[in-house]
C-alpha atoms as a PDB file:
ATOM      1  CA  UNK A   1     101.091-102.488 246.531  1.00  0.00           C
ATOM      2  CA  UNK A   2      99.669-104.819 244.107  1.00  0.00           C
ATOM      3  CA  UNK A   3     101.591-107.352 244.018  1.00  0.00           C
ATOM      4  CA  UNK A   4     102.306-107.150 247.935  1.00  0.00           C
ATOM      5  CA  UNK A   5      98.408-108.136 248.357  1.00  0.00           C
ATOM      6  CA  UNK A   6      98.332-110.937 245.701  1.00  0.00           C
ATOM      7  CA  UNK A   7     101.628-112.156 247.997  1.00  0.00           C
ATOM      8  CA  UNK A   8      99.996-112.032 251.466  1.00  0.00           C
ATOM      9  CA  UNK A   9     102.924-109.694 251.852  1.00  0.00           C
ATOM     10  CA  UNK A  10     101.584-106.338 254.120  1.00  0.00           C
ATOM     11  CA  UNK A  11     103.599-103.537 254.275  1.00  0.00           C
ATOM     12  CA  UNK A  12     103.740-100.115 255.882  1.00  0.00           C
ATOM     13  CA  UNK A  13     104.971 -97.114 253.536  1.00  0.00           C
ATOM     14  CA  UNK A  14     105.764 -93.420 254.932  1.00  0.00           C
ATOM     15  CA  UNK A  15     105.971 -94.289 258.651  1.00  0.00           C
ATOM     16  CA  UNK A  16     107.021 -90.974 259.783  1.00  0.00           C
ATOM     17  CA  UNK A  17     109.814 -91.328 262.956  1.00  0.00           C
ATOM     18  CA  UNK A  18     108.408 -90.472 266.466  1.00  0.00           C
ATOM     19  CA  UNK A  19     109.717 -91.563 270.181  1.00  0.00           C
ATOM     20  CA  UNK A  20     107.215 -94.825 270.701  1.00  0.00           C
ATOM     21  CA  UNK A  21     109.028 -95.734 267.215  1.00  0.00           C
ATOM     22  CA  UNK A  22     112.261 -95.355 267.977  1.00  0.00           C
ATOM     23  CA  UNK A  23     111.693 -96.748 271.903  1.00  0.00           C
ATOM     24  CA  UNK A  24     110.540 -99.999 269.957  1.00  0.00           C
ATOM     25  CA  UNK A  25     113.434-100.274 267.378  1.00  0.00           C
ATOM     26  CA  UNK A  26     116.477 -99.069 269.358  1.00  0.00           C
ATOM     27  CA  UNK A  27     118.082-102.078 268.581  1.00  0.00           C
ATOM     28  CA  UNK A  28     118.052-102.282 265.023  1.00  0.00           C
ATOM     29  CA  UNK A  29     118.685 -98.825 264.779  1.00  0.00           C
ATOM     30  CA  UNK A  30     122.226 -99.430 266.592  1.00  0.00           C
ATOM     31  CA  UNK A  31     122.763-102.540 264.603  1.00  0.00           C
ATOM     32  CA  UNK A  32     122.184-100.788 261.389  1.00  0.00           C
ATOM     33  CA  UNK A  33     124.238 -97.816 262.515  1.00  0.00           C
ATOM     34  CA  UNK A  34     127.145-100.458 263.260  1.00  0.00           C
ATOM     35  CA  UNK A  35     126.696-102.221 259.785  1.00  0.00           C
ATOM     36  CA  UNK A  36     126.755 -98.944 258.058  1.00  0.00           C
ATOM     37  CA  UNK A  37     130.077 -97.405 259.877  1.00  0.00           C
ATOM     38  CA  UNK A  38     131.557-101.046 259.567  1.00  0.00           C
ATOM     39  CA  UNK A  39     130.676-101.032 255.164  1.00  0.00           C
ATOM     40  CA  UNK A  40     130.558 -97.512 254.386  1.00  0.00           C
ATOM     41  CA  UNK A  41     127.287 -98.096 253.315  1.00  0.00           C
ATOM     42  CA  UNK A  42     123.803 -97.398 253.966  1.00  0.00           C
ATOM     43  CA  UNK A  43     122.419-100.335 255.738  1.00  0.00           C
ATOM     44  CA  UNK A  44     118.819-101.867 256.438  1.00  0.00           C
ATOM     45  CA  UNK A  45     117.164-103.696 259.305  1.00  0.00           C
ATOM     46  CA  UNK A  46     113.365-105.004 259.672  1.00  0.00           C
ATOM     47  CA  UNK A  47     111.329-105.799 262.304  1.00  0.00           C
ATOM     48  CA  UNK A  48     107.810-107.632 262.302  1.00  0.00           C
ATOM     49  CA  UNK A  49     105.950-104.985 264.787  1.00  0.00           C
ATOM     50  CA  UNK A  50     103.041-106.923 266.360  1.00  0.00           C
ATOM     51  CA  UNK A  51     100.122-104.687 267.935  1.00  0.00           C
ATOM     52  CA  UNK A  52      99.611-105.203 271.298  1.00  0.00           C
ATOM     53  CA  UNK A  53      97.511-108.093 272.453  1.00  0.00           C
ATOM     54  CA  UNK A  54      94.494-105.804 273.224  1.00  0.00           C
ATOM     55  CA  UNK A  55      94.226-104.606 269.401  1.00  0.00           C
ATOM     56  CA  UNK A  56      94.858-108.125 268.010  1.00  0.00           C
ATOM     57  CA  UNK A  57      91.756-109.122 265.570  1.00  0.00           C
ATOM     58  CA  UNK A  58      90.284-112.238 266.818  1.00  0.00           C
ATOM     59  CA  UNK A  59      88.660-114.597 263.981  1.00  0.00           C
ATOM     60  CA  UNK A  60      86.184-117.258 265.573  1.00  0.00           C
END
């Protein structure tokens, strides 16, 4: 987490799965699916998620 600050990288650890989650990535989780059955592999997506415009912190 350390070095992800000192980077101005943010990242979200442990997000447990739920049905807004999944509504919002359905697409990368068929993509990855695809990939995976394509490779044999396991395979990753990522997706910025933006909060909605409401909950946006606005710096004057």
């Amino acid at each position: 987490m350390a070095r992800c600050g000192a980077n101005r990288v943010d990242f979200l650890f442990g997000l447990p799965r739920n049905a807004r989650l999944v509504s919002e990535i359905t697409g990368e989780l068929a993509a990855a699916k695809a990939q995976s059955r394509t490779t044999g592999r396991p395979a990753r997506r990522f997706r910025i998620a933006m909060p909605p415009q409401k909950h946006r912190l606005i710096r004057r």
